[in-house]
Protein backbone atom coordinates (compact mmCIF):
# COMPACT_ATOMS: atom_id res chain seq x y z
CA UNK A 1 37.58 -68.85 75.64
CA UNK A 2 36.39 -71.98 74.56
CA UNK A 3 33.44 -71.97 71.05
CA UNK A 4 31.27 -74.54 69.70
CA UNK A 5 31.10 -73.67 66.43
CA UNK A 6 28.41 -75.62 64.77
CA UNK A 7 28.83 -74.12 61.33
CA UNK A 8 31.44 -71.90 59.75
CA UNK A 9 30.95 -70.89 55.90
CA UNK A 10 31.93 -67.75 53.59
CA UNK A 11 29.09 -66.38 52.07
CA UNK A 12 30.49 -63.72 49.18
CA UNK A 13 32.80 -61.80 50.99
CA UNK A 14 30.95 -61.94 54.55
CA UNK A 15 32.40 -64.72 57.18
CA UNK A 16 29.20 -66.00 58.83
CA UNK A 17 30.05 -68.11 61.89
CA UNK A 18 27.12 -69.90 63.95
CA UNK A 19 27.74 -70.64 67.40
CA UNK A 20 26.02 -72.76 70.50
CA UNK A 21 25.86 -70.60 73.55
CA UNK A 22 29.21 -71.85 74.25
CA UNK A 23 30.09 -68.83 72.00
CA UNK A 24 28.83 -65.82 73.92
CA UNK A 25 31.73 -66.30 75.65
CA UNK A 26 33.62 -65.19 73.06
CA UNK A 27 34.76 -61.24 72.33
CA UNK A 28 32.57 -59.86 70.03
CA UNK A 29 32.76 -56.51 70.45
CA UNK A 30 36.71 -56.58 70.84
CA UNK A 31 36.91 -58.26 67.40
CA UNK A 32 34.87 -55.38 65.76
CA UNK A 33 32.12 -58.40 64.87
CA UNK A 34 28.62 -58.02 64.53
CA UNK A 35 26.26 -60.38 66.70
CA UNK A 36 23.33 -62.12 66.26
CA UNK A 37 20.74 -64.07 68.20
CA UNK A 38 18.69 -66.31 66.45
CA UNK A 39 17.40 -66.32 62.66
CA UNK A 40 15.00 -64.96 60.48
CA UNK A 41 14.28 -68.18 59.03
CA UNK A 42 13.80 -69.13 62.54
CA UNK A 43 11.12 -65.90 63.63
CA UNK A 44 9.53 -66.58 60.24
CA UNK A 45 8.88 -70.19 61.34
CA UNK A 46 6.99 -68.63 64.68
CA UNK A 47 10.57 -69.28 67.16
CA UNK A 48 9.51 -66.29 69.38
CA UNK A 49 11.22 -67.86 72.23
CA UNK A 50 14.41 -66.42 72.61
CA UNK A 51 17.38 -68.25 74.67
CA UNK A 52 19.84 -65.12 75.12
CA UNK A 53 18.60 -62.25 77.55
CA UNK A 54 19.11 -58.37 77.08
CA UNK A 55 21.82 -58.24 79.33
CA UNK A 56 23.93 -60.70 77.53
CA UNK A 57 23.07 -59.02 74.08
CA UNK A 58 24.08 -55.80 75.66
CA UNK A 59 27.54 -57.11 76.71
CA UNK A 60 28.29 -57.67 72.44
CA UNK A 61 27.11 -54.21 71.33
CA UNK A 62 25.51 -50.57 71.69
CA UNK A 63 23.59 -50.33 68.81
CA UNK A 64 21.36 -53.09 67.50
CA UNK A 65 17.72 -53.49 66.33
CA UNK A 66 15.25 -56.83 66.41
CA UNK A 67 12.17 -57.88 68.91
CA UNK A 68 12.14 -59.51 72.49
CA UNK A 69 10.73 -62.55 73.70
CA UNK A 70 7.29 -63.23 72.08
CA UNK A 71 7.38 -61.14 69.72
CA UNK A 72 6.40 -57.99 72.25
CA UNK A 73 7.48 -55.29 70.12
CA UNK A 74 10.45 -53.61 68.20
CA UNK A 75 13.45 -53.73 69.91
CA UNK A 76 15.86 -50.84 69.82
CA UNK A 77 19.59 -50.84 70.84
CA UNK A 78 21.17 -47.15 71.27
CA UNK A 79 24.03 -45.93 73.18
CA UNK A 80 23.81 -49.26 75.16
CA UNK A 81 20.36 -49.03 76.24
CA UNK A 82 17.80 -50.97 75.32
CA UNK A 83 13.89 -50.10 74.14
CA UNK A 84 10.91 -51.57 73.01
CA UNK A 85 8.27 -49.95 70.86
CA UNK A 86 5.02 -51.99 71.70
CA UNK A 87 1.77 -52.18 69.38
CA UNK A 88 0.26 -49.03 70.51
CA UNK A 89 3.34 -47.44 69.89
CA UNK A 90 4.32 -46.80 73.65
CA UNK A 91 8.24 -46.65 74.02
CA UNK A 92 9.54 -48.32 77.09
CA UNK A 93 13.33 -49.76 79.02
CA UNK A 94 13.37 -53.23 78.49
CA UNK A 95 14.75 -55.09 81.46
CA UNK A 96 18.04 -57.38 81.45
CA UNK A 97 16.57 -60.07 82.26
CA UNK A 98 14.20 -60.21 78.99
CA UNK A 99 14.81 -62.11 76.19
CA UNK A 100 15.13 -62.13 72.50
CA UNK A 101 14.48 -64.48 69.79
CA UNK A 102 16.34 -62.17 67.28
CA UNK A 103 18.16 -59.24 67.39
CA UNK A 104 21.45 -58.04 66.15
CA UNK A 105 23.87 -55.61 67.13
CA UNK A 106 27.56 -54.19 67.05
CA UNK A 107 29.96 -52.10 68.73
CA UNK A 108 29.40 -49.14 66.86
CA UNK A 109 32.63 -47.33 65.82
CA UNK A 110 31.85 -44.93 62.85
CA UNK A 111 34.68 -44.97 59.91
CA UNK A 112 32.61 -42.11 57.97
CA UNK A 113 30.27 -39.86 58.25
CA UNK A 114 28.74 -36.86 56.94
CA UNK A 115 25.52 -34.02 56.84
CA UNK A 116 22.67 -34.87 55.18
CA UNK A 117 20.50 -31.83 53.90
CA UNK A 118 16.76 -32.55 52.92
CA UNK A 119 14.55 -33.27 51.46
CA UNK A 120 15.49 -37.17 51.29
CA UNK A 121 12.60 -40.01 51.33
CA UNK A 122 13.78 -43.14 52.37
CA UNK A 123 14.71 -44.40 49.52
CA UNK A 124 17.24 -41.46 49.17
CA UNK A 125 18.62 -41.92 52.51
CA UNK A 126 19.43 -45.55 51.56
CA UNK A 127 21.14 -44.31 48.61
CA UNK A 128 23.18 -41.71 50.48
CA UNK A 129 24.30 -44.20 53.01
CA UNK A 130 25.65 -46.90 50.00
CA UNK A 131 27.58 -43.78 48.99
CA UNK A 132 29.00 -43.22 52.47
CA UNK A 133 29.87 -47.23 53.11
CA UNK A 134 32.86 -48.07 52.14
CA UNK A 135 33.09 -50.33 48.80
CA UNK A 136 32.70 -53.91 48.87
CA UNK A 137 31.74 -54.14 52.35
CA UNK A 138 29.03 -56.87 53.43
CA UNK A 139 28.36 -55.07 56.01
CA UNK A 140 27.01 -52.04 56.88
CA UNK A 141 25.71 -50.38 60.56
CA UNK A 142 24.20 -47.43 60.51
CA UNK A 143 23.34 -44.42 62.67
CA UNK A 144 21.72 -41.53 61.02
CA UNK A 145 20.96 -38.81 64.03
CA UNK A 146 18.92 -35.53 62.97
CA UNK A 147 15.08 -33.92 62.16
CA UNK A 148 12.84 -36.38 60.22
CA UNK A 149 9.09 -35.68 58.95
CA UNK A 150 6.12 -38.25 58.03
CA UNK A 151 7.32 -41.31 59.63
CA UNK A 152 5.87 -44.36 59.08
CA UNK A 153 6.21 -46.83 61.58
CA UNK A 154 5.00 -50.36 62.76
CA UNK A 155 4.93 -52.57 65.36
CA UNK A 156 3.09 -55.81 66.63
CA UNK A 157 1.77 -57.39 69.43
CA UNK A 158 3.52 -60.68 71.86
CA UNK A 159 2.01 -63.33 70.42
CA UNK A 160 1.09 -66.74 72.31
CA UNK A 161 1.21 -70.29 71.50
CA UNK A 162 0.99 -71.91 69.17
CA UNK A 163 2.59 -69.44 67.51
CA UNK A 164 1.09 -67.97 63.75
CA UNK A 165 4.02 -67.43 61.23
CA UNK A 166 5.51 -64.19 60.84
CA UNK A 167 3.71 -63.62 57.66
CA UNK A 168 0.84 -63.46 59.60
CA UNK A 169 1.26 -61.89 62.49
CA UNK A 170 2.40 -58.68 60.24
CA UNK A 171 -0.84 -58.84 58.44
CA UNK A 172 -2.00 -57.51 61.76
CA UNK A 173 0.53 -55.09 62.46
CA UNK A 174 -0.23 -52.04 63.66
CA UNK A 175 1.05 -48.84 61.55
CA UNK A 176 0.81 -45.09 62.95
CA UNK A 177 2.71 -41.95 61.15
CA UNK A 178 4.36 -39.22 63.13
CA UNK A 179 4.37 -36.11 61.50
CA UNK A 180 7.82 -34.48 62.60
CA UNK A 181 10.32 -35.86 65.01
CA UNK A 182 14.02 -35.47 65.99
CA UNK A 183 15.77 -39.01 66.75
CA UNK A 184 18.04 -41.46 65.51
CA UNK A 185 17.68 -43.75 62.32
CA UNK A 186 19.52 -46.81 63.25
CA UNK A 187 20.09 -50.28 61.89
CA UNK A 188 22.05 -52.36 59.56
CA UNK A 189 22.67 -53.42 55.66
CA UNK A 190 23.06 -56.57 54.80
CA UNK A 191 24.09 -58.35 51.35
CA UNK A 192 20.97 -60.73 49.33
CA UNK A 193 23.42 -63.75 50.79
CA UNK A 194 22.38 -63.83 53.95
CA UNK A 195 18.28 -63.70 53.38
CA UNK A 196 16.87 -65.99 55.87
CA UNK A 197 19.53 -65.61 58.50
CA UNK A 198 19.33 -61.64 58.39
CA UNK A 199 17.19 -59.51 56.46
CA UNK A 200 18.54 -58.27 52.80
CA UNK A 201 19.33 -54.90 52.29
CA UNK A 202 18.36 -52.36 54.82
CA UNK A 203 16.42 -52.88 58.03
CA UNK A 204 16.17 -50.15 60.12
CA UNK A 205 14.58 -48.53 63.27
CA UNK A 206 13.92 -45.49 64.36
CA UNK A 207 13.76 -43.67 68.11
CA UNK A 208 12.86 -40.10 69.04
CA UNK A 209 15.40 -38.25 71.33
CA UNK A 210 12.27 -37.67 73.62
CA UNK A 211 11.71 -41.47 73.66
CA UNK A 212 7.74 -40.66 72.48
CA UNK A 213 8.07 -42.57 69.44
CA UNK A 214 10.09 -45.43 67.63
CA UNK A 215 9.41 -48.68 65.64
CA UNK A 216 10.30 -50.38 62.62
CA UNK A 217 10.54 -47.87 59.83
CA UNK A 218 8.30 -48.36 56.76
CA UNK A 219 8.86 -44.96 55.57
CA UNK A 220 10.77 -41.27 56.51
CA UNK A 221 11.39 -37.77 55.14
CA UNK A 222 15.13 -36.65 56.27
CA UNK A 223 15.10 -32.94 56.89
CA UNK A 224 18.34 -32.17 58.12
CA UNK A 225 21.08 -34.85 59.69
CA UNK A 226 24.66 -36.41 60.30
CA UNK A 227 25.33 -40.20 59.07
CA UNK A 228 27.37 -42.59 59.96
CA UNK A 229 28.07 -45.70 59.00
CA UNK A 230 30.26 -48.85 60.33
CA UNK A 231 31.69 -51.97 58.45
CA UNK A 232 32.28 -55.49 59.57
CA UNK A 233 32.81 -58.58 57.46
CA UNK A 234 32.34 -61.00 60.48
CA UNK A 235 28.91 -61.87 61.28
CA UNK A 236 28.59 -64.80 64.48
CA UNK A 237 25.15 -66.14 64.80
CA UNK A 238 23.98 -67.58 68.21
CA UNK A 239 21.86 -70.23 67.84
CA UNK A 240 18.46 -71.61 70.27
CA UNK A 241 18.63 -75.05 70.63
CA UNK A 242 16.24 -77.20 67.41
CA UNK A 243 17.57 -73.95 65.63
CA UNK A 244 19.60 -74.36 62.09
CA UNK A 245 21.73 -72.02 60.24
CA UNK A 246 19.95 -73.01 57.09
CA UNK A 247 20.37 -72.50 53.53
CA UNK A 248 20.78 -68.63 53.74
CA UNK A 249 20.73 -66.38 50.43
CA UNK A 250 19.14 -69.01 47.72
CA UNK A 251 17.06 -70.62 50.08
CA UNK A 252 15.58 -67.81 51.33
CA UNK A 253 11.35 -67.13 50.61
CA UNK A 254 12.20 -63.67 49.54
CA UNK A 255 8.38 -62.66 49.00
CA UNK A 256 8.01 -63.69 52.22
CA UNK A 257 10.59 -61.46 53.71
CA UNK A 258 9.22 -59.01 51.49
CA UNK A 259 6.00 -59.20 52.89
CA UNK A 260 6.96 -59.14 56.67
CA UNK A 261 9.29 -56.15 55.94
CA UNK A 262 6.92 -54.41 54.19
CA UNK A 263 9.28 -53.30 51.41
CA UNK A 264 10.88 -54.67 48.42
CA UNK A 265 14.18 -56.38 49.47
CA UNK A 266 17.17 -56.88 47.56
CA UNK A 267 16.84 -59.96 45.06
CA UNK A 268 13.22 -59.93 45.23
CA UNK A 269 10.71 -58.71 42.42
């Protein structure tokens, strides 16, 4: 299949290759790559409108986190379906046809796991997973299925133009805790290299098996559960038209990203 790659660079050990839609074409999920729409730079900047829809992010991978178009919610990718958690914290399919200004996913194929006994915060279960990854990867997805207590989770509401920063649209998030759920902790770890096209360190999402509850995790007890974790050193980056690859790592505003995260992230104070 034929590529337009606009940009092709190693960063550390992680190939990141941006593409024009002329590269969805290409075989993601055969080349055990993980894929990307859009930027953060970009959804910082207020780019809520997304050019690739669900169904073609679907078609590169079966587990994946990020929003949809306008900013509507937290997007969830699991087992090949795809969910939104909206503001008020309502869970719900989100159709093919939808869009997404930024999301990222892979074709999860686990080359570890293991059982998990609590009490772990979250900070615990990111420390369990590094020991689970396998050294020196860039990196990491990561699927962490089992009985969690006092989650803390956000989400935010579509947004219309013209569009407030991301900085400030998460200064209006909304945040609810659920006391005791079982689901899946899923997302992805990425080296300080790539701050501004991805998000440093780990950025995860959560979904209840009962679909009640989800959103971007801000904070978890693990009481009992099985990780797993996948590596993949290729990372291809579809980029919206007006949108640039950037100066990721060095460039990045890492207090910003801090801020919209709501969490310290790696290289940051």
């Amino acid at each position: 299949m034929a590529r337009d790659i606009v940009d092709d660079r190693l960063i550390g050990a992680l190939h990141v290759r941006a593409l024009t839609r002329a590269g969805l074409a290409h075989d993601h999920a055969t080349e055990h790559t993980v894929f990307q729409s859009g930027t953060l730079d970009a959804l910082m900047a207020g780019r809520y409108d997304g050019d690739v829809t669900i169904g073609e992010l679907l078609a590169h991978g079966d587990l994946g986190i990020g929003t949809v178009q306008h900013l509507g919610g937290e997007l969830v990718v699991l087992d090949g379906e795809a969910w939104v958690v909206d503001a008020d914290g309502a869970v719900r399919p989100v159709p093919a046809e939808t869009r997404t200004p930024f999301a990222v996913v892979c074709r999860f194929t686990p080359v570890a796991t293991t059982a998990l006994a609590g009490p772990l915060d979250l900070g615990a279960v990111h420390a369990a997973l590094d020991a689970l990854a396998p050294p020196d990867e860039p990196v990491v997805a990561v699927r962490l299925t089992g009985q969690f207590s006092n989650l803390r989770l956000r989400s935010v509401r579509a947004q219309t133009p013209p569009n407030p920063p991301l900085t400030e649209v998460t200064e209006h998030q909304t945040e609810w805790q659920v006391g005791a759920a079982t689901g899946t902790l899923l997302g992805f770890r990425f080296p300080a290299a790539t701050a501004g096209v991805e998000v440093p360190g780990y950025h995860l999402h959560f979904l209840s098996d009962d679909r009640a509850c989800g959103g971007h995790v801000l904070g978890l007890g693990l009481v009992a559960g099985t990780a797993a974790v996948d590596d993949a050193g290729d990372l291809h980056v579809e980029l919206p038209a007006g949108v640039h690859l950037g100066r990721p790592g060095a460039g990045a505003d890492l207090d910003a990203i801090r801020r919209v995260e709501g969490r310290r992230v790696e290289g940051g104070a």
